[in-house]
Protein backbone atom coordinates (compact mmCIF):
# COMPACT_ATOMS: atom_id res chain seq x y z
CA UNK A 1 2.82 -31.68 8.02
CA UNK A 2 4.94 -31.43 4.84
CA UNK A 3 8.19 -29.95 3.73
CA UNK A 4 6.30 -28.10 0.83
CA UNK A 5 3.52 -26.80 3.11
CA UNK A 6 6.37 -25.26 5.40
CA UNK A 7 7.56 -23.76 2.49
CA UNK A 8 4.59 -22.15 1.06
CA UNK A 9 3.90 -20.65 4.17
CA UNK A 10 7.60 -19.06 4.60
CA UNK A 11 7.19 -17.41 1.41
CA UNK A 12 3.83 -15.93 1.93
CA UNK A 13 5.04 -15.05 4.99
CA UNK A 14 7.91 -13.35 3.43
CA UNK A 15 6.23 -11.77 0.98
CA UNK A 16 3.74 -9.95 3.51
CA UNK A 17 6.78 -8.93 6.07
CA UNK A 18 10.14 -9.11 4.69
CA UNK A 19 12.82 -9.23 6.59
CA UNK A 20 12.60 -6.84 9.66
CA UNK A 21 14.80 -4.59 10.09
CA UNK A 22 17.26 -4.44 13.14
CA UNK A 23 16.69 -8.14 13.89
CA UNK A 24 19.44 -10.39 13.93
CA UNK A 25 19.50 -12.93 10.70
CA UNK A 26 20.57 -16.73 10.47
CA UNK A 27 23.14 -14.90 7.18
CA UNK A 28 24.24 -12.68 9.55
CA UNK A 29 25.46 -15.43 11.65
CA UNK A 30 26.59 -17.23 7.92
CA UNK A 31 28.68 -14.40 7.76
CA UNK A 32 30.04 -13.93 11.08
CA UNK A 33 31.43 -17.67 10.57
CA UNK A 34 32.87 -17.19 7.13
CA UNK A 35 34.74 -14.25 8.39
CA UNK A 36 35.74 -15.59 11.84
CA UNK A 37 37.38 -18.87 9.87
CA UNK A 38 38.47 -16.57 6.56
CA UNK A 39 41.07 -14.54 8.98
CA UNK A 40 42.33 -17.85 10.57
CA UNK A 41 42.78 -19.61 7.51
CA UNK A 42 45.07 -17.36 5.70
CA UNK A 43 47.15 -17.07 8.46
CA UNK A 44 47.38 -20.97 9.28
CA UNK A 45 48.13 -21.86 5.53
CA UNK A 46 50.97 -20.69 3.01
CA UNK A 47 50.25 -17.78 1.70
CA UNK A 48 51.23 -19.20 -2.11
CA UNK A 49 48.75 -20.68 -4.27
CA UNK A 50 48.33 -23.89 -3.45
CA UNK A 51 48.00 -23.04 0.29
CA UNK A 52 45.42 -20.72 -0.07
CA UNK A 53 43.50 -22.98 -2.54
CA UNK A 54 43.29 -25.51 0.38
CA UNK A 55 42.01 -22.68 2.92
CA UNK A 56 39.73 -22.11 0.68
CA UNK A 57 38.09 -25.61 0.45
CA UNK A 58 38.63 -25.95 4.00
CA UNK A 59 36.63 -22.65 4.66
CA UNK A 60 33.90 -23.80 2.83
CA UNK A 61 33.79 -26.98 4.42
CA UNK A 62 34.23 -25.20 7.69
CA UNK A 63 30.38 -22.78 7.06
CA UNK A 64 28.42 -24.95 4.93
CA UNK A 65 28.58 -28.07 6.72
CA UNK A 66 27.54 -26.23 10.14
CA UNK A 67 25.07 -24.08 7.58
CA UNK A 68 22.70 -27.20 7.00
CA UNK A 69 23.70 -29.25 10.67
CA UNK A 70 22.51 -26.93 12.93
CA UNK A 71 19.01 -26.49 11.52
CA UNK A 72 19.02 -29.72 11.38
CA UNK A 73 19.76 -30.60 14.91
CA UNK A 74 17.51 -27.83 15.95
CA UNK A 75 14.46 -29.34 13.83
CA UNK A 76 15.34 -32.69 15.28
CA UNK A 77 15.02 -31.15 18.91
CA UNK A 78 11.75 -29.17 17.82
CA UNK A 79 10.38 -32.72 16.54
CA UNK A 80 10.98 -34.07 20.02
CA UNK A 81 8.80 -31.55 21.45
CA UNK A 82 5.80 -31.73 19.15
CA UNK A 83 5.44 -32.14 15.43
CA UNK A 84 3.71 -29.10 15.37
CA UNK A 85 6.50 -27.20 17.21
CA UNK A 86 8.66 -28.82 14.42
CA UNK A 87 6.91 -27.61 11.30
CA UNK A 88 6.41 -24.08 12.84
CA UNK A 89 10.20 -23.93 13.30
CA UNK A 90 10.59 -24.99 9.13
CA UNK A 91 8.15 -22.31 8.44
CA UNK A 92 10.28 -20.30 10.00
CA UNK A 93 13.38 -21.22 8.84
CA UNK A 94 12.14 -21.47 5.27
CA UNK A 95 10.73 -17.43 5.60
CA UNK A 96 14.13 -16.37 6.41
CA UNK A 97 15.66 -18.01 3.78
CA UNK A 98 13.50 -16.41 0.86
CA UNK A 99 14.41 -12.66 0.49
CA UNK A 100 11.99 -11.34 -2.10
CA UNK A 101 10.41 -9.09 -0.05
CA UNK A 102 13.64 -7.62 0.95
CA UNK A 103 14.93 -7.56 -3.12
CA UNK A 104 12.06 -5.79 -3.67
CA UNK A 105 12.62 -2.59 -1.19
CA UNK A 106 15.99 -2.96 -1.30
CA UNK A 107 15.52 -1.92 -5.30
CA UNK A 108 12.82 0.31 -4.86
CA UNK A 109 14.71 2.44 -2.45
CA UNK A 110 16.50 3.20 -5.73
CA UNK A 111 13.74 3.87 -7.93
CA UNK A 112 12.50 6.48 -5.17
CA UNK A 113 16.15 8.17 -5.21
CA UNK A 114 16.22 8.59 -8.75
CA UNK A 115 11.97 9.54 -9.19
CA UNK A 116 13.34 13.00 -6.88
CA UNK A 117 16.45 13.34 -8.31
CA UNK A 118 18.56 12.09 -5.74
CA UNK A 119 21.88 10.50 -8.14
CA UNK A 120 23.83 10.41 -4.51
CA UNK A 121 21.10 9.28 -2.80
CA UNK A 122 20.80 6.57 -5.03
CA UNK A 123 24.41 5.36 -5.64
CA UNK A 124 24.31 5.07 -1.94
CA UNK A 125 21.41 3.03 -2.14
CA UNK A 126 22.13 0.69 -5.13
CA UNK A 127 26.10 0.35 -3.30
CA UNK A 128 24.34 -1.40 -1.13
CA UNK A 129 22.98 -4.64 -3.40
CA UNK A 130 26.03 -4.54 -6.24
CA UNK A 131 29.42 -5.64 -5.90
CA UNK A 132 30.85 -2.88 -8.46
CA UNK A 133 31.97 0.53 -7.89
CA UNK A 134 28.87 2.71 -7.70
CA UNK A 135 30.68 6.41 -6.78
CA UNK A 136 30.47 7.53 -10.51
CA UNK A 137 27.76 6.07 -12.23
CA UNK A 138 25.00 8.09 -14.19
CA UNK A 139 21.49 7.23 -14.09
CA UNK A 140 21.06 4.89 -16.23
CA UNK A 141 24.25 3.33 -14.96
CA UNK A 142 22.13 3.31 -11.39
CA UNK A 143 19.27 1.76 -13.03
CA UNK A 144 20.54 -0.68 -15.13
CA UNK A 145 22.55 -1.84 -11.76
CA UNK A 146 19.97 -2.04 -9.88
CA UNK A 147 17.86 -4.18 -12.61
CA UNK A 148 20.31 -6.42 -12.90
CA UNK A 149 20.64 -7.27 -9.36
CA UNK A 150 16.70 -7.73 -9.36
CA UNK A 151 16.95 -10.48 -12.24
CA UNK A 152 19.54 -12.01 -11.21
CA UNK A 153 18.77 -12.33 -7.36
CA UNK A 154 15.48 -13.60 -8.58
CA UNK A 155 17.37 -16.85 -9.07
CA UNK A 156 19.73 -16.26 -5.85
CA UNK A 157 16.89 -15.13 -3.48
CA UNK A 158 13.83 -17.43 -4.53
CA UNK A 159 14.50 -20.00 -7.19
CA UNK A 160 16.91 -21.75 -5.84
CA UNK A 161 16.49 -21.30 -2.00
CA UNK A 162 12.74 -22.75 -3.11
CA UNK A 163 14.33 -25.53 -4.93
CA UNK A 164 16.79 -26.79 -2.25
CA UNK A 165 14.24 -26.30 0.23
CA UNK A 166 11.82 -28.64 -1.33
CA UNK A 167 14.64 -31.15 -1.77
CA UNK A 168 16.37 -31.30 1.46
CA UNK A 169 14.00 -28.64 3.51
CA UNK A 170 15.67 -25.82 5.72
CA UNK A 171 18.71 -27.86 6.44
CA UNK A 172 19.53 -27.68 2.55
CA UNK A 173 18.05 -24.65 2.34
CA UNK A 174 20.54 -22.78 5.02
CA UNK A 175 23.33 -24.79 3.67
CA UNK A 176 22.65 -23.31 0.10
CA UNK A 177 22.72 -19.71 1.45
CA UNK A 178 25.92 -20.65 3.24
CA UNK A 179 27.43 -21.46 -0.77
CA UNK A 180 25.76 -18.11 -1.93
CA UNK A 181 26.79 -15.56 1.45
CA UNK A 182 30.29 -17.45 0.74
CA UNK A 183 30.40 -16.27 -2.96
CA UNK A 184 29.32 -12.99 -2.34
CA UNK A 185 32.47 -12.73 0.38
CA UNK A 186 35.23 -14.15 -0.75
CA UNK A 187 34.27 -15.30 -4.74
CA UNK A 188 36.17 -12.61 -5.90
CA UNK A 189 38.63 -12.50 -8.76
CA UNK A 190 40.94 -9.69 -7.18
CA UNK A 191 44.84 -10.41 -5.45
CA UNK A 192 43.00 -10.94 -2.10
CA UNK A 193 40.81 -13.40 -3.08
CA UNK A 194 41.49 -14.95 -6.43
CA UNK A 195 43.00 -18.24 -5.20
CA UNK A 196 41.32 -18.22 -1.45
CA UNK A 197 38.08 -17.91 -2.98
CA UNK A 198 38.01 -19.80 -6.05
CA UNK A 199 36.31 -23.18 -4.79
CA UNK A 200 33.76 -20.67 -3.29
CA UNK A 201 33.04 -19.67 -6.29
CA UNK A 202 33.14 -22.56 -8.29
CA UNK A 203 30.97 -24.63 -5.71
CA UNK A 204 28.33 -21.51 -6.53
CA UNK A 205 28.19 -21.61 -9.70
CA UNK A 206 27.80 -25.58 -9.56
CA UNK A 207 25.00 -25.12 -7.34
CA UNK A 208 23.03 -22.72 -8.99
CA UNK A 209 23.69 -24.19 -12.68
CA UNK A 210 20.11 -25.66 -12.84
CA UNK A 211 18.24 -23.15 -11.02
CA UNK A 212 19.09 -19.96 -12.94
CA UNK A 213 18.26 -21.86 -16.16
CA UNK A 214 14.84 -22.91 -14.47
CA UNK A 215 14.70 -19.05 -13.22
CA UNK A 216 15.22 -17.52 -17.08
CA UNK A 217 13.06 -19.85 -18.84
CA UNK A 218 10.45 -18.64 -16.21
CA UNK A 219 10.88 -14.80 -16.87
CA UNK A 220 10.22 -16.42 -20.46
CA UNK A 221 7.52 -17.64 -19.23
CA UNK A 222 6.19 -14.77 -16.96
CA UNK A 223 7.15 -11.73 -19.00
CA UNK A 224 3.51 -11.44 -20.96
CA UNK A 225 1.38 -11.71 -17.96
CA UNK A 226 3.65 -9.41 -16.18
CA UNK A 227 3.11 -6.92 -18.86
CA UNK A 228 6.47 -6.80 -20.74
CA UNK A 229 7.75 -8.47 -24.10
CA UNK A 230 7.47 -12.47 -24.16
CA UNK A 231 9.09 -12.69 -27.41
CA UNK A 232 11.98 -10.46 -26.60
CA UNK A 233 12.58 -12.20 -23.52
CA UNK A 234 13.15 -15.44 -25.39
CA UNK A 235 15.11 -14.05 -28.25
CA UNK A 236 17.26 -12.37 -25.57
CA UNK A 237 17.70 -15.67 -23.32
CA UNK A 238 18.90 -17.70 -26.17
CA UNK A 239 21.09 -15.48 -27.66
CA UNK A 240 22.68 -14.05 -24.62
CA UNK A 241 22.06 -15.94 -21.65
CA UNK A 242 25.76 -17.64 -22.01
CA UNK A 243 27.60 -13.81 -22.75
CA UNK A 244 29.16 -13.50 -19.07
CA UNK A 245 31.83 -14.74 -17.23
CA UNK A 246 29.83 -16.79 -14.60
CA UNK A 247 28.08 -19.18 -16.23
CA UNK A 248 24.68 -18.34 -14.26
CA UNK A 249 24.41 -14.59 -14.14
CA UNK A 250 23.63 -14.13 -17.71
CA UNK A 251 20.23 -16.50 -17.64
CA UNK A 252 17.70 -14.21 -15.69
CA UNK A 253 19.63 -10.90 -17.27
CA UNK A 254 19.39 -11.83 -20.73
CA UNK A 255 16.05 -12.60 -20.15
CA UNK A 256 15.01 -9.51 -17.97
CA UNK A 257 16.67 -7.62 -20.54
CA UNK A 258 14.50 -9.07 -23.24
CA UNK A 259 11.75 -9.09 -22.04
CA UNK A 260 12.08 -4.92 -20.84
CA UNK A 261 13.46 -4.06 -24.32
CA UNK A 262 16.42 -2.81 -23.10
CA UNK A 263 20.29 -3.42 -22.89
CA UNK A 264 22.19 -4.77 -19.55
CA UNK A 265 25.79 -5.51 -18.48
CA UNK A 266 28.24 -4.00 -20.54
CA UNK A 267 31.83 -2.63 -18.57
CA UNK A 268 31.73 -2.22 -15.03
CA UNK A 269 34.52 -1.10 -12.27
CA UNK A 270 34.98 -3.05 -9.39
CA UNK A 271 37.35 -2.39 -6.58
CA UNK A 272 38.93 0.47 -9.43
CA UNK A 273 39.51 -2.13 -11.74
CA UNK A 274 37.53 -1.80 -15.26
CA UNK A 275 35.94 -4.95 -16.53
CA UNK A 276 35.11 -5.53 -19.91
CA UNK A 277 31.79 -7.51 -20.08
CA UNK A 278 29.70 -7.79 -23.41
CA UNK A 279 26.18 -6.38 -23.26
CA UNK A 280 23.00 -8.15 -22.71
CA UNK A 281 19.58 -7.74 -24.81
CA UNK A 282 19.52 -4.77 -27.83
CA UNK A 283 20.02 -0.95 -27.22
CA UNK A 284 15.90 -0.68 -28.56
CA UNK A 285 15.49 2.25 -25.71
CA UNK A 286 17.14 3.85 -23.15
CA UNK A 287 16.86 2.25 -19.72
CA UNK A 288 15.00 4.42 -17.23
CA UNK A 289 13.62 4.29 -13.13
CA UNK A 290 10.71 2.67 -14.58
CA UNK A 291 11.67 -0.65 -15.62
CA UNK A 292 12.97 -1.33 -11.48
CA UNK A 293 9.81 -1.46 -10.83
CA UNK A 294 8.81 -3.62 -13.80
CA UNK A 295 11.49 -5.69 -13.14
CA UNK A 296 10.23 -6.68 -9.37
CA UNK A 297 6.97 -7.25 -11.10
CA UNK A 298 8.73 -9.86 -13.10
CA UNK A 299 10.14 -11.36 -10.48
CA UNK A 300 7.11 -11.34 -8.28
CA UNK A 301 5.31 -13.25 -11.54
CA UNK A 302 8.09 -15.75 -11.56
CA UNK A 303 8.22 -16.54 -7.85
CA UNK A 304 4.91 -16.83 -7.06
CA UNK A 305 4.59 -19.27 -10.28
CA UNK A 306 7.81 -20.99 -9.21
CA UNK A 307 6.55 -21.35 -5.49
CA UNK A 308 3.05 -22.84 -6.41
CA UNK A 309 4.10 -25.12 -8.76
CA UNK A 310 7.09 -26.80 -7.74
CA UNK A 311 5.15 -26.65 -3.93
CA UNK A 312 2.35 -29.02 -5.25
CA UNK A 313 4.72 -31.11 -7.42
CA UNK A 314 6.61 -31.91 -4.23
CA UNK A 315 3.07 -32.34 -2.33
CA UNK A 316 1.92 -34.83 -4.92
CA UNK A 317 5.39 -36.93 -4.68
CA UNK A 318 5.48 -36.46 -1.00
């Protein structure tokens, strides 16, 4: 049984169920390990910069080589037993590692907030999936926060989980979420983190170079059949998608942005700290609850066209 049938199955799967709540997670674990060797590390090395550059590569050494072994050695075991046992074990490895499902709610519990009015409600809710400060944002600032998350975990959540999952199957596919938890921890510019996590960081944005260029050309792609503006997603995505810092975030953004007719990014605080960041897409219309849900249209469109075809290119090459 194949690699990209395992894989088609674990995102149907996860599209239908999600991720249940109050069951313990393989990324919970990802996490437990990054912060069990992150308080070690800057303890055992000198806390200048060179020293905590090295911790650094050595914690990311330290989670994603584990991150794709243990899977491994688990499908290896499973194998032993029966194939069958073996591919049901991928299935379920690979349904873990997509999280569309859980994008979706995870924005939509947003949308909800804001439909009744709830601004609290929903800066508690949207603190949840951003890294910036969320205690004084407007509306719009809620919305546009929680859109952007939406586009650009399209890339971070599907895309590329589906693409090193066809390559290297759930091994690969654990070992990329290990790069992406690790980003998400400890990739921060701030004084805590701004020379420990820097090869985290880096390493991310290496790894996700081709996939969130493969993820906005398919919002391109999947804008007019998901009922928004094909042409402004494509203006947007060439004009814009390189107008961030990272050198990935931009790509589903601009094109989200685009393709909605609105404007993303723009100045945001995190941890109190104001960061100027240039805008994404034109000011045509102000952003409002609505386009959440268009946006997890969007990347519902570009998943499932993502997941079918690159699943029966990697059938056909076996």
């Amino acid at each position: 049984m194949s690699v990209a049938a395992a894989v088609f199955l674990g995102f149907l799967i996860d599209c239908m169920l999600g991720d249940p709540e109050n069951l313990w997670h393989p990324i919970m674990g990802i996490g437990s390990m990054i912060s069990f060797w992150k308080k070690r590390l800057r303890k055992w090395f000198p806390d200048t910069q060179r020293g905590q550059l090295w911790a650094g590569v050595l914690l990311w050494l330290l989670v994603v080589i584990p991150s794709g072994l243990i899977p491994y050695a688990m499908l290896v075991l499973a194998g032993l037993l029966h194939p069958v046992a073996r591919f049901a074990l991928e299935t379920l490895f690979c349904w873990q590692i997509f999280a569309a499902k859980s994008l979706k709610i995870a924005a939509l519990r947003v949308y909800r907030a804001l439909k009744v009015g709830d601004l609290p409600l929903a800066r508690k809710y949207v603190s949840w999936i951003v890294g910036r400060d969320t205690a004084e944002l407007n509306e719009a600032q809620v919305t546009k926060a929680a859109v952007e998350t939406v586009a650009e975990n399209t890339s971070d959540g599907v895309i590329a989980p589906l693409c090193f999952l066809l390559i290297g199957g759930a091994p690969l596919g654990f070992a990329y979420k290990a790069v992406n938890t690790l980003d998400s921890m400890v990739g921060y510019k701030n004084e805590e983190f701004y020379y420990f996590g820097r090869f985290s960081a880096k390493m991310d944005d290496v790894w996700n170079f081709i996939p969130a260029r493969l993820s906005g050309l398919l919002f391109v792609l999947c804008a007019k059949p998901a009922g928004l503006d094909a042409k402004g997603a494509w203006k947007c995505f060439r004009r814009d998608r390189l107008q961030h810092a990272s050198p990935n975030s931009a790509q589903t953004e601009a094109a989200c942005a685009g393709a909605l007719g609105v404007q993303l990014a723009g100045d945001a605080y995190y941890f109190g700290k104001l960061y100027e960041k240039p805008t994404l897409g034109d000011d045509t219309r102000p952003i409002e609850p609505e386009d959440i849900v268009r946006t997890n249209r969007l990347m519902y469109w570009a998943s499932v066209t993502a997941v079918v075809a690159l699943c029966a290119l990697r059938a056909l090459v076996g």
